[in-house]
PDB file of N, CA and C in Angstrom:
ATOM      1  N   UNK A   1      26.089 -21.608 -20.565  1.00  0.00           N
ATOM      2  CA  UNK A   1      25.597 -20.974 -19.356  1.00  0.00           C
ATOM      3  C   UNK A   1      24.377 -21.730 -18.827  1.00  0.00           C
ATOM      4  N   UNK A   2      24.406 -22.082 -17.579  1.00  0.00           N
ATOM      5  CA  UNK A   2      23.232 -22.277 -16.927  1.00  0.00           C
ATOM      6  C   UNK A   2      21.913 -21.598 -16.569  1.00  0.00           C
ATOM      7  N   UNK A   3      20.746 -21.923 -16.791  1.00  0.00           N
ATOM      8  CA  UNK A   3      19.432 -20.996 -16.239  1.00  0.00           C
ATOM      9  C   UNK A   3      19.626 -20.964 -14.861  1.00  0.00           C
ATOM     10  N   UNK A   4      19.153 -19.616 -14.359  1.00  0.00           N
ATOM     11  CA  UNK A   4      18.885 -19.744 -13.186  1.00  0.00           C
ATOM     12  C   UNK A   4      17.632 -20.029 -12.963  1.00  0.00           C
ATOM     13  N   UNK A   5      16.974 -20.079 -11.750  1.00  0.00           N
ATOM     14  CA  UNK A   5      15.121 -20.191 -11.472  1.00  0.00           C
ATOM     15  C   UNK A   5      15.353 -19.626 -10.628  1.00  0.00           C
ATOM     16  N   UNK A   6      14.645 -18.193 -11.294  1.00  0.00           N
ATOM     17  CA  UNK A   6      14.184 -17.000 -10.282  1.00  0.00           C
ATOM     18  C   UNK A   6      12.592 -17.394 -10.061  1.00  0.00           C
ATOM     19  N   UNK A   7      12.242 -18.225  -8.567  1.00  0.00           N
ATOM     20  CA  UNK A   7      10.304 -17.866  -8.323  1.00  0.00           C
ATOM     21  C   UNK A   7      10.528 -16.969  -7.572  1.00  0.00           C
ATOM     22  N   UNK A   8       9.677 -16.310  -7.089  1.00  0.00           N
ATOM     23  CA  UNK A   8       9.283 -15.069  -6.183  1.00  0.00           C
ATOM     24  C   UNK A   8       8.492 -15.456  -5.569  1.00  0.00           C
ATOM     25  N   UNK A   9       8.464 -15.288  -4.292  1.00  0.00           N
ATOM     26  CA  UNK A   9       7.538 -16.081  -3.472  1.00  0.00           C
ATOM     27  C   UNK A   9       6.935 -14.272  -2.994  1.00  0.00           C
ATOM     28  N   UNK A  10       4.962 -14.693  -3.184  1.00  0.00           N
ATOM     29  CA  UNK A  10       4.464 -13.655  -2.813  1.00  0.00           C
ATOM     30  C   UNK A  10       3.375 -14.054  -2.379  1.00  0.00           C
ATOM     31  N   UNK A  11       2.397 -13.317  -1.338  1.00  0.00           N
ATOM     32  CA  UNK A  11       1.795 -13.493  -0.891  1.00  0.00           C
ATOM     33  C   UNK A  11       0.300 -12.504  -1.101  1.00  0.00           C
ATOM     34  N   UNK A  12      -0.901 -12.933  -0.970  1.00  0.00           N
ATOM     35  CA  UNK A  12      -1.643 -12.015  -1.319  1.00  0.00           C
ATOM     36  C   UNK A  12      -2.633 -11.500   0.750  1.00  0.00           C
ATOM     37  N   UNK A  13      -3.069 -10.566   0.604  1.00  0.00           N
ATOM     38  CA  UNK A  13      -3.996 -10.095   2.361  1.00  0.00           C
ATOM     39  C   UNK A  13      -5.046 -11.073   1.609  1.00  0.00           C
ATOM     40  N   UNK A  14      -5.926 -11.462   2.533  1.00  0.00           N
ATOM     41  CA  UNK A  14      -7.173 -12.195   2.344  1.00  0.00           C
ATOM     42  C   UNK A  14      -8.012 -11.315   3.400  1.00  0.00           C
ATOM     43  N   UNK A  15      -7.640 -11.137   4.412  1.00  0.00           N
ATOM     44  CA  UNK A  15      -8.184 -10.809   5.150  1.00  0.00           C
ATOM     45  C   UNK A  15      -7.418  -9.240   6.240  1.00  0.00           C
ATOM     46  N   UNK A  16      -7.676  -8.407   6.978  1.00  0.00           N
ATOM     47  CA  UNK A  16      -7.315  -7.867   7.510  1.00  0.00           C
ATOM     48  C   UNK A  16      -8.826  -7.609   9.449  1.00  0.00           C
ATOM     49  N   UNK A  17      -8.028  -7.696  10.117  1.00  0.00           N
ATOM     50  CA  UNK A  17      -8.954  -7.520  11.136  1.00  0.00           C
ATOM     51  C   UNK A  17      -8.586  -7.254  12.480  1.00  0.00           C
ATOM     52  N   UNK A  18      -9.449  -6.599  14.064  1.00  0.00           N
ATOM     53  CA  UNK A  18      -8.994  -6.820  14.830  1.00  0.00           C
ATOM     54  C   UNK A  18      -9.478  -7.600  15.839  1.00  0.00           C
ATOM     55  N   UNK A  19      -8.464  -8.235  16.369  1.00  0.00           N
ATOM     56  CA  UNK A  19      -9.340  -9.960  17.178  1.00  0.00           C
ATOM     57  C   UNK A  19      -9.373  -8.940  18.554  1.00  0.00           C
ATOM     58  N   UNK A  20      -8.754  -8.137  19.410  1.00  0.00           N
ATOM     59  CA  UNK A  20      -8.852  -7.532  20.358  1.00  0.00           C
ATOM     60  C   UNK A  20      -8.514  -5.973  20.586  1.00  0.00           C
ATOM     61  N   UNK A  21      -9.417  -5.085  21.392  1.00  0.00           N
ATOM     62  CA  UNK A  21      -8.939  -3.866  22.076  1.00  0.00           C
ATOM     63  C   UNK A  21      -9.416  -3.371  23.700  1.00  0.00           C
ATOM     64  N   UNK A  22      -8.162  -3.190  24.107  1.00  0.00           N
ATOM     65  CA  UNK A  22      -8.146  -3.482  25.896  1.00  0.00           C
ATOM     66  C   UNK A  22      -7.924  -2.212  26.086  1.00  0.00           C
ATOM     67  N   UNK A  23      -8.365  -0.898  26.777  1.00  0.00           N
ATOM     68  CA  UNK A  23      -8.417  -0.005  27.234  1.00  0.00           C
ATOM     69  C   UNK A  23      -8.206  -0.228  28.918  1.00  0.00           C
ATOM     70  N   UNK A  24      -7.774   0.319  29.710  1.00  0.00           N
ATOM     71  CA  UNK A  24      -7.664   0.432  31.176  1.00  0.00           C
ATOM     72  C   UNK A  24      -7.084   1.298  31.619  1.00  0.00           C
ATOM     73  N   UNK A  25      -7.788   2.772  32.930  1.00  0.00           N
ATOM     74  CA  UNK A  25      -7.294   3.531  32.985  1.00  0.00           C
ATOM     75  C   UNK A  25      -7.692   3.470  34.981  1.00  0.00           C
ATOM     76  N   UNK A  26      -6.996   2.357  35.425  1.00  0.00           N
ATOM     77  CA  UNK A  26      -7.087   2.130  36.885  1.00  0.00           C
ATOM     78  C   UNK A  26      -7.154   3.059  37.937  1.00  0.00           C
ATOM     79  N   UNK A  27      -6.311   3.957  37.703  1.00  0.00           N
ATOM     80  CA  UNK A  27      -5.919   5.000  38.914  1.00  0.00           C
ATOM     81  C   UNK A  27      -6.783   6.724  38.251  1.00  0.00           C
ATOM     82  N   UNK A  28      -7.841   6.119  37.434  1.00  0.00           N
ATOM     83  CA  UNK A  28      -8.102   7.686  36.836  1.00  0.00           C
ATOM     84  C   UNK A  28      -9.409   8.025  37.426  1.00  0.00           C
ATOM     85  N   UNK A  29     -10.145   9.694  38.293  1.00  0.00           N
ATOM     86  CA  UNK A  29      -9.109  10.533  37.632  1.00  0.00           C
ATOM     87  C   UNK A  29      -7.786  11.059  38.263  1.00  0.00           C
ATOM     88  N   UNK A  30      -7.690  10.003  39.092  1.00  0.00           N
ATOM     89  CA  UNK A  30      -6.282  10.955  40.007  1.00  0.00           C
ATOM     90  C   UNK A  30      -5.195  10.542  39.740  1.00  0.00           C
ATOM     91  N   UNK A  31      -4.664   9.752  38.982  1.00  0.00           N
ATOM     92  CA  UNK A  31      -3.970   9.736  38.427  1.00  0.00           C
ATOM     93  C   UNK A  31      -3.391  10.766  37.168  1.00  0.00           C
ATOM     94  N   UNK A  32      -4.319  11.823  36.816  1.00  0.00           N
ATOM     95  CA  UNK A  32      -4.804  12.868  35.600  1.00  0.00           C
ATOM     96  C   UNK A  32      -4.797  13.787  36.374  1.00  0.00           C
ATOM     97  N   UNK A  33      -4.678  14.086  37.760  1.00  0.00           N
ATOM     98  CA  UNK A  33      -4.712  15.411  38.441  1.00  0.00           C
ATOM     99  C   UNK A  33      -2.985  15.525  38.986  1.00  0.00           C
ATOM    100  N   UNK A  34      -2.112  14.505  38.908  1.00  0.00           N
ATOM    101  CA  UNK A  34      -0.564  15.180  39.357  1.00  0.00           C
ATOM    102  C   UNK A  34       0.031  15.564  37.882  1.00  0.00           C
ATOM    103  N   UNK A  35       1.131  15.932  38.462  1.00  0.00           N
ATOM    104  CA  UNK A  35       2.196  16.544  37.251  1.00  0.00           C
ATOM    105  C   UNK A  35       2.046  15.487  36.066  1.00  0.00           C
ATOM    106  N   UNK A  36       1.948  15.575  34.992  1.00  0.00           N
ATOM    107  CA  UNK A  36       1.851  14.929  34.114  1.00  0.00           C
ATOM    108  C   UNK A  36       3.103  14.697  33.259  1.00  0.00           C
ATOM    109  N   UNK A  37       4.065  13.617  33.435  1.00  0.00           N
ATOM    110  CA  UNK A  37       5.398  12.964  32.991  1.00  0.00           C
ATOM    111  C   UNK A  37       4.985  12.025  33.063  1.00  0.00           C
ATOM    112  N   UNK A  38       4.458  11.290  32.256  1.00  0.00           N
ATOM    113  CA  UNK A  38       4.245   9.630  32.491  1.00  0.00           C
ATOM    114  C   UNK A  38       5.749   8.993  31.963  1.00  0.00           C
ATOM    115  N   UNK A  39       6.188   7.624  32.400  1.00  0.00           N
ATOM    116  CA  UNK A  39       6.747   6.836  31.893  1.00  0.00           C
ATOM    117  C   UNK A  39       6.184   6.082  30.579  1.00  0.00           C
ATOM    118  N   UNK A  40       6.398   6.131  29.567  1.00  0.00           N
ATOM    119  CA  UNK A  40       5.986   5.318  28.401  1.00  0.00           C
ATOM    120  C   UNK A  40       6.621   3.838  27.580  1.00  0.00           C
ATOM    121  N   UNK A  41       5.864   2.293  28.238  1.00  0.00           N
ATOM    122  CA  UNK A  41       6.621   1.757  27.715  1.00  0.00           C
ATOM    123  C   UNK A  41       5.896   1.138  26.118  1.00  0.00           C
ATOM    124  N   UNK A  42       6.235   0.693  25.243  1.00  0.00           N
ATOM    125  CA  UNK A  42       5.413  -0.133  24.056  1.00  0.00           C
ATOM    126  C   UNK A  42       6.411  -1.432  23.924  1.00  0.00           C
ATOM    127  N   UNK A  43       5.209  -2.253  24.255  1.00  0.00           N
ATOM    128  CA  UNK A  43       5.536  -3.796  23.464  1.00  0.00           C
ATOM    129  C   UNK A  43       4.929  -3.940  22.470  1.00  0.00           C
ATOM    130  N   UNK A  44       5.847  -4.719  21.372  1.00  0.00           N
ATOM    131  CA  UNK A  44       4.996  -5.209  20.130  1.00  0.00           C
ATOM    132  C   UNK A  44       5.845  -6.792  20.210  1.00  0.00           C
ATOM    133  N   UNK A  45       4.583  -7.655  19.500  1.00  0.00           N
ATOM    134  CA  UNK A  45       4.760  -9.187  19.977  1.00  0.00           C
ATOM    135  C   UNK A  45       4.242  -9.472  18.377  1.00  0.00           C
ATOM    136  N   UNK A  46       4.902 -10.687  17.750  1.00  0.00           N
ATOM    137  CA  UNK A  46       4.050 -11.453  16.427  1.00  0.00           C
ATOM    138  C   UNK A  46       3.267 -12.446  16.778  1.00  0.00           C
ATOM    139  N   UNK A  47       2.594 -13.383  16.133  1.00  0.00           N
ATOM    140  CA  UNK A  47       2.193 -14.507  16.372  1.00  0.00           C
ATOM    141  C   UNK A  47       2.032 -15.324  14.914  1.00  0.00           C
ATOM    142  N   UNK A  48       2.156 -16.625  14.789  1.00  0.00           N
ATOM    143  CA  UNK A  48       1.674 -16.946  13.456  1.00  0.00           C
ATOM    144  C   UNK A  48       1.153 -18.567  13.861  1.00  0.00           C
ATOM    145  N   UNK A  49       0.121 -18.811  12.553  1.00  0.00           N
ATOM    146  CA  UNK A  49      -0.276 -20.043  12.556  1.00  0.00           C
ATOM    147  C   UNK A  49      -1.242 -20.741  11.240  1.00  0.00           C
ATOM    148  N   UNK A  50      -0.685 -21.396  11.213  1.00  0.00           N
ATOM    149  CA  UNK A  50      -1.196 -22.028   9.593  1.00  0.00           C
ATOM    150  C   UNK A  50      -2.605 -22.542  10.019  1.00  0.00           C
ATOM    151  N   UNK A  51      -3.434 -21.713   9.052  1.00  0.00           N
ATOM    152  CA  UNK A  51      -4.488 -22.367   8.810  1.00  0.00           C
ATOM    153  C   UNK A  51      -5.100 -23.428   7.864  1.00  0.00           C
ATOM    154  N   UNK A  52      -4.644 -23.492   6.841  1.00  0.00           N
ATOM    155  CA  UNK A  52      -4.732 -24.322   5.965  1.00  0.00           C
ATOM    156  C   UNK A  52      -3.410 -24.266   5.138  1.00  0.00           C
ATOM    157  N   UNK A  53      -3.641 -24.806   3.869  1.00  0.00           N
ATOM    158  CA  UNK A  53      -2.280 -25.027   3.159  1.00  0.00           C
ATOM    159  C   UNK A  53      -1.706 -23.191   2.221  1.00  0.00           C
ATOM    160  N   UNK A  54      -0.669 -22.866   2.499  1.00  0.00           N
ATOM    161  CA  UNK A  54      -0.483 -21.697   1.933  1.00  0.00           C
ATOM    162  C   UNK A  54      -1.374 -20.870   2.711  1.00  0.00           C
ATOM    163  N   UNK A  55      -1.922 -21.030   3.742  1.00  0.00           N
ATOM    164  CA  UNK A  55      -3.099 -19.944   4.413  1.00  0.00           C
ATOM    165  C   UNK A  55      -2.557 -20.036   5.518  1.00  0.00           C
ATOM    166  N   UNK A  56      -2.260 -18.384   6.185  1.00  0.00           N
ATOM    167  CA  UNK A  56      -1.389 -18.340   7.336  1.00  0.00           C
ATOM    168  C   UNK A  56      -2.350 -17.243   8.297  1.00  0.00           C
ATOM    169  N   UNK A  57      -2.247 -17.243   9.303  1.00  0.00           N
ATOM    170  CA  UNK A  57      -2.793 -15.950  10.138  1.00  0.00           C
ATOM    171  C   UNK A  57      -1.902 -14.933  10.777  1.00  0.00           C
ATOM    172  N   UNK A  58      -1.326 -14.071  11.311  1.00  0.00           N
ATOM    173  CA  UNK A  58      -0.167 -13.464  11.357  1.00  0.00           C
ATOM    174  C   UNK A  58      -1.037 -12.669  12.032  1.00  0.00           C
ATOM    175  N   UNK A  59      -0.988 -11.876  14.142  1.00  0.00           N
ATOM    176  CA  UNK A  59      -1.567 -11.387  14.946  1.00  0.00           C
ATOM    177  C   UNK A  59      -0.432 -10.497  15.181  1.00  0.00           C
ATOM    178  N   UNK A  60      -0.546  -9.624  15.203  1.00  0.00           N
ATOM    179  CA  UNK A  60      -0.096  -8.295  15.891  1.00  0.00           C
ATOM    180  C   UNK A  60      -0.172  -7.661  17.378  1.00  0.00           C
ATOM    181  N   UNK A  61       0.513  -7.901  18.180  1.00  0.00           N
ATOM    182  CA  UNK A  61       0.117  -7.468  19.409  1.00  0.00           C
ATOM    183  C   UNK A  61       1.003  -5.868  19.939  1.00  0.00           C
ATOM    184  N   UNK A  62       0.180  -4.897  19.979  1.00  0.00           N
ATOM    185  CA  UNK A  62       0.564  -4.135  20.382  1.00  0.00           C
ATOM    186  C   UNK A  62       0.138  -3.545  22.410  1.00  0.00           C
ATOM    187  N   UNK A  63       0.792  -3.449  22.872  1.00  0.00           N
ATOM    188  CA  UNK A  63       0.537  -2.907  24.231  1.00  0.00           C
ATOM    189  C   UNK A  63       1.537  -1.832  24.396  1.00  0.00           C
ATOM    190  N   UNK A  64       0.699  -0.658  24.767  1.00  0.00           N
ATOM    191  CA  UNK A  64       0.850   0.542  25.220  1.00  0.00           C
ATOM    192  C   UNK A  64       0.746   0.704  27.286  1.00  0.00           C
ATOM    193  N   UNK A  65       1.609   1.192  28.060  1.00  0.00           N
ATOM    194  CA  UNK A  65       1.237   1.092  29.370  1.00  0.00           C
ATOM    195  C   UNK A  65       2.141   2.873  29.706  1.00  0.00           C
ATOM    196  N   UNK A  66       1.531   3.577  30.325  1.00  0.00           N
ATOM    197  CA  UNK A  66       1.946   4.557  30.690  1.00  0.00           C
ATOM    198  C   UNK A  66       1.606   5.128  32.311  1.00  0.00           C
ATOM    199  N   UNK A  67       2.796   5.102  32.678  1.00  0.00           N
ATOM    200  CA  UNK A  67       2.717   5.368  34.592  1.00  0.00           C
ATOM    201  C   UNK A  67       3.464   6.443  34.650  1.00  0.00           C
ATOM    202  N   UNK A  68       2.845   6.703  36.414  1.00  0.00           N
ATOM    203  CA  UNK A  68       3.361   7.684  36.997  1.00  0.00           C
ATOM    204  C   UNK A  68       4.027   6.981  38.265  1.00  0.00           C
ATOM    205  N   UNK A  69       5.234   6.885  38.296  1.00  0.00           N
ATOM    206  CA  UNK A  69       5.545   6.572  39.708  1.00  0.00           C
ATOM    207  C   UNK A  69       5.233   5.280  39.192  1.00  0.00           C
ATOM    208  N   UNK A  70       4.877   4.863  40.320  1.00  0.00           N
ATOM    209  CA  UNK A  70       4.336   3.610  40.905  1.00  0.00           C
ATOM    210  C   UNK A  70       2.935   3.579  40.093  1.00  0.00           C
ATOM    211  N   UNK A  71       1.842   3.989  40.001  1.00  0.00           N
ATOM    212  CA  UNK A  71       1.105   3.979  39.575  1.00  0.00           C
ATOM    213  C   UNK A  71       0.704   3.977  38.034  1.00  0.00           C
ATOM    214  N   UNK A  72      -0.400   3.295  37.745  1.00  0.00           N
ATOM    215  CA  UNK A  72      -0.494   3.389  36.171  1.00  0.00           C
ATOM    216  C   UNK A  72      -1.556   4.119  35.699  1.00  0.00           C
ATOM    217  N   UNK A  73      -0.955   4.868  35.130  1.00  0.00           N
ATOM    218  CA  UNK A  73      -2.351   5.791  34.244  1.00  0.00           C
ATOM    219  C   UNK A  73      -3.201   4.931  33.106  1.00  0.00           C
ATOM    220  N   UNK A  74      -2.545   4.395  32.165  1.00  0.00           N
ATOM    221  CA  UNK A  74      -3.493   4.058  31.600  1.00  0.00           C
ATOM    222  C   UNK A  74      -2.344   2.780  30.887  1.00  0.00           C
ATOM    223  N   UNK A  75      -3.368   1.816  30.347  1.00  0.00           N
ATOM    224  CA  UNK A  75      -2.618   0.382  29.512  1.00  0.00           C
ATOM    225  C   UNK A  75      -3.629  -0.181  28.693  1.00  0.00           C
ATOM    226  N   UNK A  76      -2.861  -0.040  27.176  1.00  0.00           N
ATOM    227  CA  UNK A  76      -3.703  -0.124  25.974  1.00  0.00           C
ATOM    228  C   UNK A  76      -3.288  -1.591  25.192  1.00  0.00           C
ATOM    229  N   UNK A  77      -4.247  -2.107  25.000  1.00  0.00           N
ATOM    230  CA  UNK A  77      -3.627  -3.853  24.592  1.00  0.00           C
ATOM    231  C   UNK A  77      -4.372  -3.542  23.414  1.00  0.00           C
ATOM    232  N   UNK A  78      -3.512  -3.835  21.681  1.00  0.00           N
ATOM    233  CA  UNK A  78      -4.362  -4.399  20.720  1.00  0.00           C
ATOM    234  C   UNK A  78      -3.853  -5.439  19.954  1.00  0.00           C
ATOM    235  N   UNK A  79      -4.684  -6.226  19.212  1.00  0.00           N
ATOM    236  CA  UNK A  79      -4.666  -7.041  18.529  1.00  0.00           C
ATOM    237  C   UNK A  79      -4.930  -7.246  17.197  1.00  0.00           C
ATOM    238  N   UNK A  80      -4.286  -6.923  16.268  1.00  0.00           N
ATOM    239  CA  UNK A  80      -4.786  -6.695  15.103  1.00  0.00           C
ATOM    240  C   UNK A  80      -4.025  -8.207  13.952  1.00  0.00           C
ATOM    241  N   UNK A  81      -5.199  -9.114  13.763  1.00  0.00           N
ATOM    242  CA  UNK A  81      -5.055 -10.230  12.698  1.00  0.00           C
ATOM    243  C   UNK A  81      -5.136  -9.584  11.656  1.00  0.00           C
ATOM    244  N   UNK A  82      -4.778 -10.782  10.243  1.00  0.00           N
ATOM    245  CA  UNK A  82      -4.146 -10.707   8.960  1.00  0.00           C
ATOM    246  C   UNK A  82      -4.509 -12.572   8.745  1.00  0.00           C
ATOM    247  N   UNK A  83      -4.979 -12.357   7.442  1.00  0.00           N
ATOM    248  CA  UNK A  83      -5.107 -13.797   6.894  1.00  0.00           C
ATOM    249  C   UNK A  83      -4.356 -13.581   5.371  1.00  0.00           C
ATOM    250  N   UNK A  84      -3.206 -14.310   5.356  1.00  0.00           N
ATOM    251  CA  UNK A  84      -2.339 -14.068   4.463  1.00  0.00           C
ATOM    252  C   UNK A  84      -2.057 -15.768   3.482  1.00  0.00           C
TER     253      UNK A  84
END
């Protein structure tokens, strides 16, 4: 029988952090005074980039945007890094 070679490739956090947070609430407060049904959309985006050898950065982008109509109540951008 042959060996197999089981490695496990694992990684350890080095770091955890957030590089950005974007709040914007353009049309408020009247936008907060009609019927309240907003449309709700969420993007989430990755990013990666080697920093050194085996050292990676890995960004998280989350954006939150919620309208009425035509109009936007409010749009939430974050950014949350990782040094892995």
């Amino acid at each position: 029988m042959s060996e197999q070679n089981n490695t496990e490739m694992t990684f350890q956090i080095q770091r955890i952090y957030t590089k950005d947070i974007s709040f914007e609430a353009p049309n408020a407060p009247h936008v907060f005074q009609k019927d309240w049904q907003p449309e709700v959309k969420l993007d989430l985006d990755t990013a990666s980039s080697q920093l050194a050898d085996d050292v990676y950065e890995v960004v998280l982008r989350v954006t939150v945007t919620a309208s009425l109509g035509e109009e936007t109540a409010f749009l939430c951008e974050v950014q949350q890094g990782g040094i892995f």
